[in-house]
C-alpha atoms as a PDB file:
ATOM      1  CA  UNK A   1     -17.892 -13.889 -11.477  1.00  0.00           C
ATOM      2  CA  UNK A   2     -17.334 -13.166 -15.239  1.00  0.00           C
ATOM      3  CA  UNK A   3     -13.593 -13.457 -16.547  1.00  0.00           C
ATOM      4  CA  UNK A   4     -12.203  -9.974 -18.119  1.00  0.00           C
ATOM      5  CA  UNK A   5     -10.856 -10.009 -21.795  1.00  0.00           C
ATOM      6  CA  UNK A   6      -7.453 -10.096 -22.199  1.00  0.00           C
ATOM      7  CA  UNK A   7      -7.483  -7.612 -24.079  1.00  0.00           C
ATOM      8  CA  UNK A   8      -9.437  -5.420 -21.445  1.00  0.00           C
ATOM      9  CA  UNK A   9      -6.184  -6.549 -18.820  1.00  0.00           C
ATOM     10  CA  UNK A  10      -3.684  -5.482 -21.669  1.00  0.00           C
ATOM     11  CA  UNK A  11      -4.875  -2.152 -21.845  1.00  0.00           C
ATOM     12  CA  UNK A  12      -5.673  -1.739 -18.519  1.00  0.00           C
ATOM     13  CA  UNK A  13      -2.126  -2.969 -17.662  1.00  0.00           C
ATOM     14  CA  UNK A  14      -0.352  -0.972 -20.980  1.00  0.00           C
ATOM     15  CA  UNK A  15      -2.643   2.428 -19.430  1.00  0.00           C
ATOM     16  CA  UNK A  16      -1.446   1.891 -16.048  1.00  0.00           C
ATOM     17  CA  UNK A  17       2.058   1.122 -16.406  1.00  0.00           C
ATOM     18  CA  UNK A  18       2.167   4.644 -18.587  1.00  0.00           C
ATOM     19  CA  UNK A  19       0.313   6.473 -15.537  1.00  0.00           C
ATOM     20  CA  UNK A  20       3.191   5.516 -13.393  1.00  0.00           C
ATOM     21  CA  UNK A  21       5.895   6.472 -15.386  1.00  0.00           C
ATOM     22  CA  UNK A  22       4.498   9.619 -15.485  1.00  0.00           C
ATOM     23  CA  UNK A  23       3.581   9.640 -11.627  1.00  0.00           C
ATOM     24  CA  UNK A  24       6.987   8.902 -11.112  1.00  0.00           C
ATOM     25  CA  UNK A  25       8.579  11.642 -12.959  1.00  0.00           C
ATOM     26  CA  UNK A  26       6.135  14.864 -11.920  1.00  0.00           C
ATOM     27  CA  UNK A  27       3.388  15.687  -9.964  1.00  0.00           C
ATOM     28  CA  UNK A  28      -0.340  14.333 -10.663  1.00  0.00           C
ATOM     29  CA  UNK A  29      -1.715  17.786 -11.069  1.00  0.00           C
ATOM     30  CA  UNK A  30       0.949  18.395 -13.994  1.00  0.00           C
ATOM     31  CA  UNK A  31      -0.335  14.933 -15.862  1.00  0.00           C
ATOM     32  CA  UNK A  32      -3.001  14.995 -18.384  1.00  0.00           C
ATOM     33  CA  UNK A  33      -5.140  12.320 -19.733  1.00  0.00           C
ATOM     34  CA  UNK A  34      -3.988  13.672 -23.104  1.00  0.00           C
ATOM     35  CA  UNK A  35      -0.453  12.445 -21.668  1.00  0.00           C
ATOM     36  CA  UNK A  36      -1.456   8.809 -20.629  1.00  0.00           C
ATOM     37  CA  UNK A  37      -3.170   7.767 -23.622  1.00  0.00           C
ATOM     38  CA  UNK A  38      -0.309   9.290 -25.797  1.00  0.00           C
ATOM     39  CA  UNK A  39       2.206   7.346 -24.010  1.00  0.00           C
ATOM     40  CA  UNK A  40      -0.457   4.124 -23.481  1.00  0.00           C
ATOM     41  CA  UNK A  41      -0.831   4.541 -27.099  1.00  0.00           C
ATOM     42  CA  UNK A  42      -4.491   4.882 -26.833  1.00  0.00           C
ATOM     43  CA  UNK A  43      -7.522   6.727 -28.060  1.00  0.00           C
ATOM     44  CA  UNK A  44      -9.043   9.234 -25.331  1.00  0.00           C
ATOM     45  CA  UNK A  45     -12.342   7.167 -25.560  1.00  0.00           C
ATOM     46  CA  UNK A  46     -10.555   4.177 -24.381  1.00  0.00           C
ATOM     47  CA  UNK A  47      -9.069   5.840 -21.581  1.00  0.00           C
ATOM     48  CA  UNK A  48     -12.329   6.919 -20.198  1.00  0.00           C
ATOM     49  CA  UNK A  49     -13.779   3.496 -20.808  1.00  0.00           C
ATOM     50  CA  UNK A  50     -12.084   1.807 -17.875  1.00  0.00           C
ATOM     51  CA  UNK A  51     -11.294   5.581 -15.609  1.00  0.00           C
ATOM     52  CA  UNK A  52     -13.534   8.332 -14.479  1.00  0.00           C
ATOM     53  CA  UNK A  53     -10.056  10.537 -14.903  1.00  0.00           C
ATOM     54  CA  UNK A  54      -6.523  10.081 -13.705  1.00  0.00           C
ATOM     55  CA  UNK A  55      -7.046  10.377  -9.931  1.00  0.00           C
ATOM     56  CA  UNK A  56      -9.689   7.219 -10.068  1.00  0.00           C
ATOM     57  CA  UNK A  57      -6.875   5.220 -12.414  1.00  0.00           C
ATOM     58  CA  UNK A  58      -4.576   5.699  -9.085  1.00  0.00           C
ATOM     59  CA  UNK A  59      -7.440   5.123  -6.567  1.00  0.00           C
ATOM     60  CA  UNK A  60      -7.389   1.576  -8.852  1.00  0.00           C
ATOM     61  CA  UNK A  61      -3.738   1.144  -8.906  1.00  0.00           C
ATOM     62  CA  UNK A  62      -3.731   1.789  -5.061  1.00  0.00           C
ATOM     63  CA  UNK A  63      -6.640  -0.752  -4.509  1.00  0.00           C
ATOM     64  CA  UNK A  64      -4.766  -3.121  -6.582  1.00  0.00           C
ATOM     65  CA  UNK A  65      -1.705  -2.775  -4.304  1.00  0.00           C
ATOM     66  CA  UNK A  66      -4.062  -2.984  -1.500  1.00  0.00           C
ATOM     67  CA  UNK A  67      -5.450  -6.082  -2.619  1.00  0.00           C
ATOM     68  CA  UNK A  68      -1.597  -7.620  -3.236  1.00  0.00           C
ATOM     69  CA  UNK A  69      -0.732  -6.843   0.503  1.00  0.00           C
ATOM     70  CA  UNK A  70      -4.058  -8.299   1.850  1.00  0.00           C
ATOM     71  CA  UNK A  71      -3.362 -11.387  -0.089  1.00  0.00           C
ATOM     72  CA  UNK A  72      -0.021 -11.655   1.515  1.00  0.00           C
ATOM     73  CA  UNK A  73      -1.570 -11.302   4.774  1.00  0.00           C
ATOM     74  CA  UNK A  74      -4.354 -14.078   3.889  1.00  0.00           C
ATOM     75  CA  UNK A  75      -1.653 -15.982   2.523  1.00  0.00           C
ATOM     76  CA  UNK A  76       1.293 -16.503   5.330  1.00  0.00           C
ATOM     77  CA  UNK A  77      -1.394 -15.930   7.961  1.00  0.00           C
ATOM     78  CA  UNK A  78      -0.712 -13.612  11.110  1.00  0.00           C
ATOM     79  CA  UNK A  79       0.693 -16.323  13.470  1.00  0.00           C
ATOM     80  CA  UNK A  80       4.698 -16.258  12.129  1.00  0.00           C
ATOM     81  CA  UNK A  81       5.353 -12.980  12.693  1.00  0.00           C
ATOM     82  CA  UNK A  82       8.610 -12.992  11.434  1.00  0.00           C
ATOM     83  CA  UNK A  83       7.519 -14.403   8.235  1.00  0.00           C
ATOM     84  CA  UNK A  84       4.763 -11.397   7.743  1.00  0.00           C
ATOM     85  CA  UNK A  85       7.038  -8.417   8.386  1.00  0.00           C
ATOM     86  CA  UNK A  86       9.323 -10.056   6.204  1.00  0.00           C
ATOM     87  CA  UNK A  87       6.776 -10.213   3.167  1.00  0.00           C
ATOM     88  CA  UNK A  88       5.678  -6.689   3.997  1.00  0.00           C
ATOM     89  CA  UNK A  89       8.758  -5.115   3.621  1.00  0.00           C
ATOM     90  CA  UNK A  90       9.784  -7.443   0.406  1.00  0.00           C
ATOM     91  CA  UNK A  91       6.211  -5.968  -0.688  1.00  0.00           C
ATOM     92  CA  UNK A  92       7.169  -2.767   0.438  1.00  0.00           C
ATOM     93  CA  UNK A  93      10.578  -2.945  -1.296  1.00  0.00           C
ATOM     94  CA  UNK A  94       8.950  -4.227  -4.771  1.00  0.00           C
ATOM     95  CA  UNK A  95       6.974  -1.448  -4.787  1.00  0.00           C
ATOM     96  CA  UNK A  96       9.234   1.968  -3.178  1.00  0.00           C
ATOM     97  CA  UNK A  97       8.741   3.884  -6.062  1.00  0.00           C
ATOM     98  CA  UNK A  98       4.884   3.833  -6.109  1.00  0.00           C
ATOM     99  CA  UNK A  99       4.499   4.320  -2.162  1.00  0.00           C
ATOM    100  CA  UNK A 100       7.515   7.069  -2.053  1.00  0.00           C
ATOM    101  CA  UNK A 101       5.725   9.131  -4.806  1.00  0.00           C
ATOM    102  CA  UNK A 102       2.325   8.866  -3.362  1.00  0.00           C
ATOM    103  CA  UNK A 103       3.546   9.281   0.272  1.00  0.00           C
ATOM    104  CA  UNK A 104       5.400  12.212  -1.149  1.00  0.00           C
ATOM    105  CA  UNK A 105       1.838  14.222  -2.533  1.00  0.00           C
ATOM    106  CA  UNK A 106       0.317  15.873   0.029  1.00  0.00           C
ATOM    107  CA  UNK A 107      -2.968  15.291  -2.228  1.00  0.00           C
ATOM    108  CA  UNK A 108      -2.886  11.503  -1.033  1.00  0.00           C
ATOM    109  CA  UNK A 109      -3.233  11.639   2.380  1.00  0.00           C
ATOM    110  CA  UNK A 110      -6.365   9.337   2.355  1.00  0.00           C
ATOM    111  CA  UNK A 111      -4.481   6.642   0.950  1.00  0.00           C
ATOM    112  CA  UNK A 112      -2.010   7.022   3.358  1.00  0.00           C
ATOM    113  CA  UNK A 113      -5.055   6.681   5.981  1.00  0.00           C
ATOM    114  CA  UNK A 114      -6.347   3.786   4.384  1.00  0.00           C
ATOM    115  CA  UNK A 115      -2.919   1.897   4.281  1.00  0.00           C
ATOM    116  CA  UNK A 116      -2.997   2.911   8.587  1.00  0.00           C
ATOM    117  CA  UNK A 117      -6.392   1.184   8.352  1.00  0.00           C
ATOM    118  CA  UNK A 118      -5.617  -1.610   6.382  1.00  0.00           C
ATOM    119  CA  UNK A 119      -2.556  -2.672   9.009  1.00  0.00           C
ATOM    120  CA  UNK A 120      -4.894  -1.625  12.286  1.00  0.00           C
ATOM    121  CA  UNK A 121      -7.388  -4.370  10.807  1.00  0.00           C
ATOM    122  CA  UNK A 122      -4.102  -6.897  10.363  1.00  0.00           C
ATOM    123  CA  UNK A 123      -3.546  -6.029  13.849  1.00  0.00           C
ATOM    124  CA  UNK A 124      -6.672  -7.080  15.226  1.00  0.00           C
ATOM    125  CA  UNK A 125      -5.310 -10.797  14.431  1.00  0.00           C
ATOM    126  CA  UNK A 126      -1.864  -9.682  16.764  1.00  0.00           C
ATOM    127  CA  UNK A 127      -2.980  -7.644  19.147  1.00  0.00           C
ATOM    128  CA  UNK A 128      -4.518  -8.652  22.675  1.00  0.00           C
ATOM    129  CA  UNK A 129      -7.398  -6.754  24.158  1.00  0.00           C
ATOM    130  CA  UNK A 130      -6.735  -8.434  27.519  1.00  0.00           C
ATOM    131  CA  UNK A 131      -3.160  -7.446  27.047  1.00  0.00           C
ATOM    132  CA  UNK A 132      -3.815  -4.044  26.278  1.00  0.00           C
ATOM    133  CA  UNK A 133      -6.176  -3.721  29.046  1.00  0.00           C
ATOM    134  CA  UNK A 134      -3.558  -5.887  31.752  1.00  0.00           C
ATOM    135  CA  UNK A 135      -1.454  -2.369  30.726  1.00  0.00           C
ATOM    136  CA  UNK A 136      -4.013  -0.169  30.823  1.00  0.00           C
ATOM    137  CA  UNK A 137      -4.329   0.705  27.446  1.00  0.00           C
ATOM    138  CA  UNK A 138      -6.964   1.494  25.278  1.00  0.00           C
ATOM    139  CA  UNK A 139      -7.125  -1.173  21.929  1.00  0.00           C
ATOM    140  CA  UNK A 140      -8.377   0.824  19.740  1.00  0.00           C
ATOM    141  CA  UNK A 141      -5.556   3.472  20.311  1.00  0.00           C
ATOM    142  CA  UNK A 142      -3.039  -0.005  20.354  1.00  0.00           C
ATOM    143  CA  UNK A 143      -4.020  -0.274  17.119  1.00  0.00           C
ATOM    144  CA  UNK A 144      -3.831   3.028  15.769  1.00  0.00           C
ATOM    145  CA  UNK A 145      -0.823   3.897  17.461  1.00  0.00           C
ATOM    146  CA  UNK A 146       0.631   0.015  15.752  1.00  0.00           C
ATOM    147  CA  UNK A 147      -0.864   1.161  12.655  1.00  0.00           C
ATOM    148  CA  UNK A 148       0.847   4.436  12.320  1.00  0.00           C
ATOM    149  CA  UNK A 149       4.002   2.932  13.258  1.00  0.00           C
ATOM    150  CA  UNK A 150       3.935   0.427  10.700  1.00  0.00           C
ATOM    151  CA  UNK A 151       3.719   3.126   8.336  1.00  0.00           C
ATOM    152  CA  UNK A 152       6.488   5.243   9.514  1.00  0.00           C
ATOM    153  CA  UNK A 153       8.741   2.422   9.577  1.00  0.00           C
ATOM    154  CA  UNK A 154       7.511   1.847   6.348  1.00  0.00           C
ATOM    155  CA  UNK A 155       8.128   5.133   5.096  1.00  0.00           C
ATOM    156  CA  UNK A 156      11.704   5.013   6.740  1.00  0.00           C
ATOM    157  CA  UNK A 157      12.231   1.593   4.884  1.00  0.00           C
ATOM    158  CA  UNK A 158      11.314   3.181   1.236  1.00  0.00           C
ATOM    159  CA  UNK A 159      12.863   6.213   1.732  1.00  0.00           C
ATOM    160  CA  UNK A 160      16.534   4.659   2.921  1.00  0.00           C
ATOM    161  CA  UNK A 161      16.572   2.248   0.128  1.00  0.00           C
ATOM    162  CA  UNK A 162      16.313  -0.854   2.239  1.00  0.00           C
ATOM    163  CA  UNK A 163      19.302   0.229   4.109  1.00  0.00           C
ATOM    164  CA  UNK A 164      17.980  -0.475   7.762  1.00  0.00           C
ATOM    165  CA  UNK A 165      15.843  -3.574   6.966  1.00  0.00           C
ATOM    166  CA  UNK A 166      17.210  -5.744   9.886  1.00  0.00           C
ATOM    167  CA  UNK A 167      16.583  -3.269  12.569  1.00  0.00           C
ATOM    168  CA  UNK A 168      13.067  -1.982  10.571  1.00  0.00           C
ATOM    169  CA  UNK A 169      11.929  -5.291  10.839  1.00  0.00           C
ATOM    170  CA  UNK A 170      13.435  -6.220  14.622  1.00  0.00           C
ATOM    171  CA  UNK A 171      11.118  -2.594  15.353  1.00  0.00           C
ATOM    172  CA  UNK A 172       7.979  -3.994  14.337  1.00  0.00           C
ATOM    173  CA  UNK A 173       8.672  -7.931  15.504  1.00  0.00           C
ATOM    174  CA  UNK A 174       8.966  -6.484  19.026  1.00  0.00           C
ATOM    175  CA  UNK A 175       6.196  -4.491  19.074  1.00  0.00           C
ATOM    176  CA  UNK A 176       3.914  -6.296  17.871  1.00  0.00           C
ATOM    177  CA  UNK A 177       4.972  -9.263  20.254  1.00  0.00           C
ATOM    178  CA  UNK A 178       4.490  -6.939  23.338  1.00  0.00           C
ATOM    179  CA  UNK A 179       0.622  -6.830  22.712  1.00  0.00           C
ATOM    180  CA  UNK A 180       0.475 -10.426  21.016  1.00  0.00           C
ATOM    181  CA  UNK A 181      -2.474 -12.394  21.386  1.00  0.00           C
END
């Protein structure tokens, strides 16, 4: 796989952290490219270089993020639960400001979907189909209904400023060890 430029990750990096700034104070419909590469300090031309238009530079940013929690995942494994949900919500935490102001647009429900999707294929490593079925439950729904939890819980984490951490996290521990593998 061939190495970026540095100086292709600088302005990538410069581009993105002005996007989020401006994410974070208004709405994305109310930001203009004109507005990003001002504040990036950029020509136009090298905006559109590495982005189709502001909506695919957050599609990348989200990925990114995406790509931060699945390495988390790969990284402290599935089997110490404890240990997981605590490096989700430290992810979580590190990142509030991004997830509250997407959650927050109604235009991003598809990322919320594919965050839902992203933990329902976590779960798959957690959750017992025997389990499910000794209870007569459907998996797939397990997983769904998991999934969406993990998200509210999320969203109740973010939103409250990491004020109910211990019980968040005693929420999803117990849970998740009711269908565990």
């Amino acid at each position: 796989m061939k190495k970026e430029d540095l100086r292709v990750i600088k302005t990538k990096n410069n581009i993105e952290s002005a996007f989020l700034t401006l994410f974070y104070q208004k709405e994305i419909d109310k930001i203009s490219v004109k507005e990003i590469t001002s504040a990036a300090q950029i020509a136009r031309k090298t905006f559109y270089l590495h982005y189709i238009d502001k909506y695919d530079l957050l599609e990348k940013i989200f990925i990114k993020r995406l790509e931060e929690l699945r390495e988390i995942c790969h990284t402290f494994k599935i089997v110490n639960l404890n240990l997981i949900v605590d490096e989700w919500l430290k992810f979580f935490y590190q990142n509030q400001k991004f997830y509250r102001t997407l959650f927050g647009d109604y235009h991003f429900k598809k990322s919320r979907q594919q965050l839902i999707q992203f933990f329902q294929e976590v779960l798959t490593e957690v959750v017992s189909e025997e389990i499910c079925r000794q209870k007569a439950l459907d998996y797939h729904m397990t997983l769904s209904f998991l999934g969406h939890g993990i998200i509210g819980m999320v969203d109740e984490y973010i939103e409250n400023n990491e004020k109910n951490r211990d019980a968040i996290r005693k929420h999803i521990i117990t849970l998740l060890n009711a269908y565990r593998i």
